[in-house]
Protein backbone atom coordinates (compact mmCIF):
# COMPACT_ATOMS: atom_id res chain seq x y z
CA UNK A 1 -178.49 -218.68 -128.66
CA UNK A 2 -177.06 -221.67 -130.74
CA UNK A 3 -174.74 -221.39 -133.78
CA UNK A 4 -174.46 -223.19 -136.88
CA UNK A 5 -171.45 -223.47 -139.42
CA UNK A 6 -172.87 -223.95 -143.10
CA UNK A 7 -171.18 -225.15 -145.99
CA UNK A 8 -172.77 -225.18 -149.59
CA UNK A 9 -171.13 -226.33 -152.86
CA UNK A 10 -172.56 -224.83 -156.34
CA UNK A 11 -171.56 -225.35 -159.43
CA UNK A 12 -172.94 -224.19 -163.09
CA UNK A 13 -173.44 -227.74 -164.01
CA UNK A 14 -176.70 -228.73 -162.80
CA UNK A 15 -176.86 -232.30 -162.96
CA UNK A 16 -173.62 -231.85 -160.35
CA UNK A 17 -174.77 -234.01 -157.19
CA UNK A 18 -172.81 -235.49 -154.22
CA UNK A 19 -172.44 -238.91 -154.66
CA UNK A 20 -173.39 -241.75 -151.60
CA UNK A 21 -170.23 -242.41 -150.61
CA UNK A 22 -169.20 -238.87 -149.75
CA UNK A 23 -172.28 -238.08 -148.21
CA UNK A 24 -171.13 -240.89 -145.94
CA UNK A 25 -167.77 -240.10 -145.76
CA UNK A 26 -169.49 -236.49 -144.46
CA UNK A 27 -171.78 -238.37 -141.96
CA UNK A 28 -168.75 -240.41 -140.67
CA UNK A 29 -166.73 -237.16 -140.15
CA UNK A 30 -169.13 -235.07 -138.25
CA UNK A 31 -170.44 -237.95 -135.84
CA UNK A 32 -167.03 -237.25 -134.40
CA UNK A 33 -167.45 -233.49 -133.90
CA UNK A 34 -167.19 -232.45 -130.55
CA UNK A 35 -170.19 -229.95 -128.87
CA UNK A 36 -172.01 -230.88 -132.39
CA UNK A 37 -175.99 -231.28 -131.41
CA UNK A 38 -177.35 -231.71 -134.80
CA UNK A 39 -176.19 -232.12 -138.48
CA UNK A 40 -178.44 -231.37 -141.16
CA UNK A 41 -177.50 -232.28 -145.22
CA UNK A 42 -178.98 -230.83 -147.91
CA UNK A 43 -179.98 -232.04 -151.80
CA UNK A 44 -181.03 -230.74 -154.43
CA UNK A 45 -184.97 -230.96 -154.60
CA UNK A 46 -187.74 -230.05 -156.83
CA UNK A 47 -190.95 -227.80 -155.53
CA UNK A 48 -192.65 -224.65 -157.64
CA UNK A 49 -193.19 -220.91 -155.90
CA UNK A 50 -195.53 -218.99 -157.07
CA UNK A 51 -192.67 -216.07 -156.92
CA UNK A 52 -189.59 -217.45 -157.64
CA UNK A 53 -187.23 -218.98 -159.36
CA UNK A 54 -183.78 -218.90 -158.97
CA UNK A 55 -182.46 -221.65 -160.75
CA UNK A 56 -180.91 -225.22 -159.98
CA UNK A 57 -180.09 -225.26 -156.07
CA UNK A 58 -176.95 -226.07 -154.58
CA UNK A 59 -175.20 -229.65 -155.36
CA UNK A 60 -175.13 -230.17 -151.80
CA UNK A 61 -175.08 -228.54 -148.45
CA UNK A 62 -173.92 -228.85 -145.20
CA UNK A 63 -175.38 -227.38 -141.62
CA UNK A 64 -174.15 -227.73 -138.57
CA UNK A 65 -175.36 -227.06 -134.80
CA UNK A 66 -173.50 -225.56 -131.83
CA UNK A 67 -174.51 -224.47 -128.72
CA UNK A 68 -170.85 -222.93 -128.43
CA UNK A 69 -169.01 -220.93 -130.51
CA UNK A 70 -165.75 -221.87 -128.94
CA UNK A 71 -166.93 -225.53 -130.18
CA UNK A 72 -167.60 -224.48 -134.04
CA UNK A 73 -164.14 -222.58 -133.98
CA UNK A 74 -162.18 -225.49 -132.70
CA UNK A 75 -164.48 -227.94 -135.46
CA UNK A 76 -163.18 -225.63 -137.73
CA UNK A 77 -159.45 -224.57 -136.89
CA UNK A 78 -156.22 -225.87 -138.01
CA UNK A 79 -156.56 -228.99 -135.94
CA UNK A 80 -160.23 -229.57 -135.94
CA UNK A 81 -162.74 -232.64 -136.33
CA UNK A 82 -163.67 -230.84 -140.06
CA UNK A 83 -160.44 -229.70 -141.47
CA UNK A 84 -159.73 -232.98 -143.40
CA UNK A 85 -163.75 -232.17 -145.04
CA UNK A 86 -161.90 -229.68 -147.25
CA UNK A 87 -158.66 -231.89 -148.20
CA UNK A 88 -158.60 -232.74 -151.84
CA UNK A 89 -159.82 -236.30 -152.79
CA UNK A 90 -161.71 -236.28 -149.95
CA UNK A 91 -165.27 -235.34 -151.45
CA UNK A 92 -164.45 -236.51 -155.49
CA UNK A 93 -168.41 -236.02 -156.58
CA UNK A 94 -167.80 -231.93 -155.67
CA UNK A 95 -164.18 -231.51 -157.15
CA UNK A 96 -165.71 -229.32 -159.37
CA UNK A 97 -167.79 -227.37 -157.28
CA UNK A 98 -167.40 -224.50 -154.99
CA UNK A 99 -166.98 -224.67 -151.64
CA UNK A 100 -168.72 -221.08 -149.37
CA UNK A 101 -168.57 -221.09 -145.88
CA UNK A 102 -170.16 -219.12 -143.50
CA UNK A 103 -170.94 -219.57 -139.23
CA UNK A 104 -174.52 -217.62 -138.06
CA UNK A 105 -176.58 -217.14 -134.95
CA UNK A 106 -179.59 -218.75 -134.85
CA UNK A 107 -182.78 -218.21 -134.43
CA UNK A 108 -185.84 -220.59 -133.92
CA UNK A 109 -189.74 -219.32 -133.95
CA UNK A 110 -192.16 -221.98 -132.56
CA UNK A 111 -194.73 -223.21 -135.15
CA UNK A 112 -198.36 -224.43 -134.36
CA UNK A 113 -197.56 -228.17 -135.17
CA UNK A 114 -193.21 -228.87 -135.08
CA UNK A 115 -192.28 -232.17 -136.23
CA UNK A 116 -188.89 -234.01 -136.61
CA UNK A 117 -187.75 -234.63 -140.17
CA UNK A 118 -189.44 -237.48 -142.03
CA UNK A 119 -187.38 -239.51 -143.97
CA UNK A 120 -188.84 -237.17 -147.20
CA UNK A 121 -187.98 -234.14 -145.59
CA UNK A 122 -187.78 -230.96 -147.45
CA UNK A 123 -186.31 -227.46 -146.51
CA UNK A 124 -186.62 -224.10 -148.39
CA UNK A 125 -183.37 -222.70 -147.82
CA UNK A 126 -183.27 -218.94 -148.63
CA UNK A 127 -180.27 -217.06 -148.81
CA UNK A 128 -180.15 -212.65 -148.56
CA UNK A 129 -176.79 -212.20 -149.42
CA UNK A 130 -176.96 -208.17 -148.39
CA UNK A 131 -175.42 -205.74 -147.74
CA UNK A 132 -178.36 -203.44 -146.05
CA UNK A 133 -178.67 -200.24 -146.24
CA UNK A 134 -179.09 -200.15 -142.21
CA UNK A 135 -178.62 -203.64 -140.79
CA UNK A 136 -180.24 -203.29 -137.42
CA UNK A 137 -182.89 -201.52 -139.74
CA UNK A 138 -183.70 -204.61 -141.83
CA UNK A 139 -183.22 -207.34 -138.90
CA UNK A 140 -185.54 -205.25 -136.93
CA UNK A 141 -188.05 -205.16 -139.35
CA UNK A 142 -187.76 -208.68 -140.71
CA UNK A 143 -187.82 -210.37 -137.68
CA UNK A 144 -190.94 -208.56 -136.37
CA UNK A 145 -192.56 -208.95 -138.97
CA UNK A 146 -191.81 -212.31 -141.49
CA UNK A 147 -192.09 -215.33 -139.23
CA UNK A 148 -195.67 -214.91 -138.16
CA UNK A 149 -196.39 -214.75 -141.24
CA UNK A 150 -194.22 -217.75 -142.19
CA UNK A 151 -195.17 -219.09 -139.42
CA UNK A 152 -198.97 -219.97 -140.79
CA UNK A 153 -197.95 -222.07 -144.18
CA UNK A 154 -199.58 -225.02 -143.78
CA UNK A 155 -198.11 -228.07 -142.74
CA UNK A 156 -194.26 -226.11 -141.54
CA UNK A 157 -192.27 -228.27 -138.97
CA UNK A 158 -189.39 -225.63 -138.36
CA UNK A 159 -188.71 -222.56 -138.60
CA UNK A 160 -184.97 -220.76 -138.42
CA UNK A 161 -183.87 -217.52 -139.04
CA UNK A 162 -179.78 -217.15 -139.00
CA UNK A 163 -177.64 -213.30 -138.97
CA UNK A 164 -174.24 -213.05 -139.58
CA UNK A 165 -171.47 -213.08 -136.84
CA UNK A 166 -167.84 -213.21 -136.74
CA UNK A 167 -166.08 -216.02 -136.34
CA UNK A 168 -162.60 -217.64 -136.92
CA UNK A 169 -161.67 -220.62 -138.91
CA UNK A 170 -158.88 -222.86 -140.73
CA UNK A 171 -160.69 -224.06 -143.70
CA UNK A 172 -159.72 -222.65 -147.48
CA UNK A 173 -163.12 -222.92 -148.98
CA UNK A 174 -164.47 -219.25 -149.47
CA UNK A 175 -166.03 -217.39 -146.52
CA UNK A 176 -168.98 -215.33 -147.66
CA UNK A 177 -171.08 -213.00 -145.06
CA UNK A 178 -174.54 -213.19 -146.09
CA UNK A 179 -176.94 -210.46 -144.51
CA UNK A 180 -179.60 -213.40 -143.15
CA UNK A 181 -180.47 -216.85 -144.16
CA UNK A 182 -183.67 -218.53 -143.59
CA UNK A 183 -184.92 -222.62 -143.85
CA UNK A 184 -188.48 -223.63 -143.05
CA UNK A 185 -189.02 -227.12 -142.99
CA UNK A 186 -191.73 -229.52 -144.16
CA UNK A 187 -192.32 -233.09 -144.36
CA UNK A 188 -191.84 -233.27 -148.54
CA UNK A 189 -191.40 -231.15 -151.72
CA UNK A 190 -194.96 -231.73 -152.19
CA UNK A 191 -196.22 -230.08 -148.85
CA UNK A 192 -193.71 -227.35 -149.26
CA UNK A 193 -194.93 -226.59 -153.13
CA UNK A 194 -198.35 -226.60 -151.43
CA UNK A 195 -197.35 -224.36 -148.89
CA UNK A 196 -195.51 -222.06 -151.61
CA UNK A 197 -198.55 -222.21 -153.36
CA UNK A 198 -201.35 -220.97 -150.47
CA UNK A 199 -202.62 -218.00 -149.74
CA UNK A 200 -199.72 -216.94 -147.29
CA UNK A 201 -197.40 -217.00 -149.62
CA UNK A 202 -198.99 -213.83 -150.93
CA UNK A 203 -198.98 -212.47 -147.14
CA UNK A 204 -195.80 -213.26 -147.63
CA UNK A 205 -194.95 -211.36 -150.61
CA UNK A 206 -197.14 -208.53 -149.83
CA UNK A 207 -194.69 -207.70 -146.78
CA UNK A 208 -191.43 -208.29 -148.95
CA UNK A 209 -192.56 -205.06 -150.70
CA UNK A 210 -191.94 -203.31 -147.12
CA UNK A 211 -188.54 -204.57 -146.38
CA UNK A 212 -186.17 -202.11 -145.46
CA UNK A 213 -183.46 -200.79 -148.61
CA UNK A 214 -180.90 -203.74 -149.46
CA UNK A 215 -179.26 -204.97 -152.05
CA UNK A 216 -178.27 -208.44 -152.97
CA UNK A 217 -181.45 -209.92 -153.89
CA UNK A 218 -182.08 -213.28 -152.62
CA UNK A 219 -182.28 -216.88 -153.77
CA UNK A 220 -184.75 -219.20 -153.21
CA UNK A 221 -183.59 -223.19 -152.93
CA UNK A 222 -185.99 -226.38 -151.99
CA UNK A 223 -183.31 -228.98 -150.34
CA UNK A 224 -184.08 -232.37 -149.37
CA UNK A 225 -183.07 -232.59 -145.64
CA UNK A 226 -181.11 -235.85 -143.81
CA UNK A 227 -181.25 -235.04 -139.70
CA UNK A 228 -178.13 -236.46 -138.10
CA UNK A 229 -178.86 -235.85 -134.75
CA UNK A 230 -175.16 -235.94 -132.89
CA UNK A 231 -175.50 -235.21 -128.84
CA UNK A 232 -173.17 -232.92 -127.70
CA UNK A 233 -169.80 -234.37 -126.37
């Protein structure tokens, strides 16, 4: 089981981006993270579902890999690797964005042709926010039954599902504790819009009609995606 520690900023003003120099102040701070495998940032992108459409994504995100808990926690504590990420000043594109925070368990499902992220990379990022009526109810059921489906769009390089655990942490930005997340990953917004637009995505919505009760909703983001790969200390 890995772990990842996710960070996105939002903000009602969508032409609110992260500028390049604090996306590499971000890259500079996490190659330092200790027991970090993998860092993955996120960008606003542009691809069309046939389903949805919830609106400008996130101004920027953040996801990081653990094999450890014990080595998210300490990234995260009072004296961790990340704690000077949330010091004011320190990201000046996002001051007026907000910060959510949340650490999940991961989960990967194999896909018939995995790739590592092009240089145009593009993930759907999809966010259930919850609660369930019956959690074990609704994992049970989605994870039976949603990635083989997802599992056949055309041209998918990854696929993750992520639950909710408990964890501790030293940051102040707001902790929210979404019910699931999900990213699938392709090789640009156009192959993901084609994906969105094939006829799995009706599979797709046709077993969305059989989830178990929730509430919540979800929202539905396409994120350009920079790999940071970052072997573990």
């Amino acid at each position: 089981m890995r772990f990842s520690y996710l960070v996105f900023f939002t903000s009602d003003d969508a032409a609110c981006r992260v500028s390049d120099d604090d996306r590499g102040r971000v890259r500079t701070l996490v190659a330092g993270v200790p027991g970090l495998e993998r860092a993955r940032l996120y960008t606003p992108e542009t691809a069309s579902d046939l389903y949805n459409d919830d609106g400008h994504p996130p101004a920027f995100g953040i996801q990081l890999y653990f094999a450890e808990l014990a080595d998210l926690e300490a990234a995260i504590g009072s004296g961790g690797v990340l704690r000077p990420l949330a010091e004011p000043g320190t990201l000046p594109s996002l001051a007026g964005a907000e910060a959510t925070q949340q650490a999940m368990a991961v989960r990967s499902f194999d896909v018939p042709e995995p790739a590592p992220p092009t240089p145009t990379a593009c993930s759907y990022v999809v966010h259930y926010p919850g609660p369930a009526k019956d959690t074990n109810a609704w994992l049970s059921h989605y994870i039976a039954h949603h990635p083989p489906i997802m599992r056949r769009f055309p041209g998918v390089r990854e696929l993750e599902i992520l639950t909710r655990i408990d964890w501790i942490d030293a940051m102040p930005w707001r902790r929210v504790q979404h019910l699931q997340r999900n990213r699938i990953l392709f090789d640009s917004p156009a192959a993901l819009e084609a994906a969105l637009h094939s006829p799995v995505r009706h599979e797709m919505r046709a077993d969305f009609s059989e989830f178990p009760p929730y509430e919540g909703g979800n929202l539905h983001y396409p994120m350009a995606t920079e790999d940071r790969p970052c072997p573990a200390a």
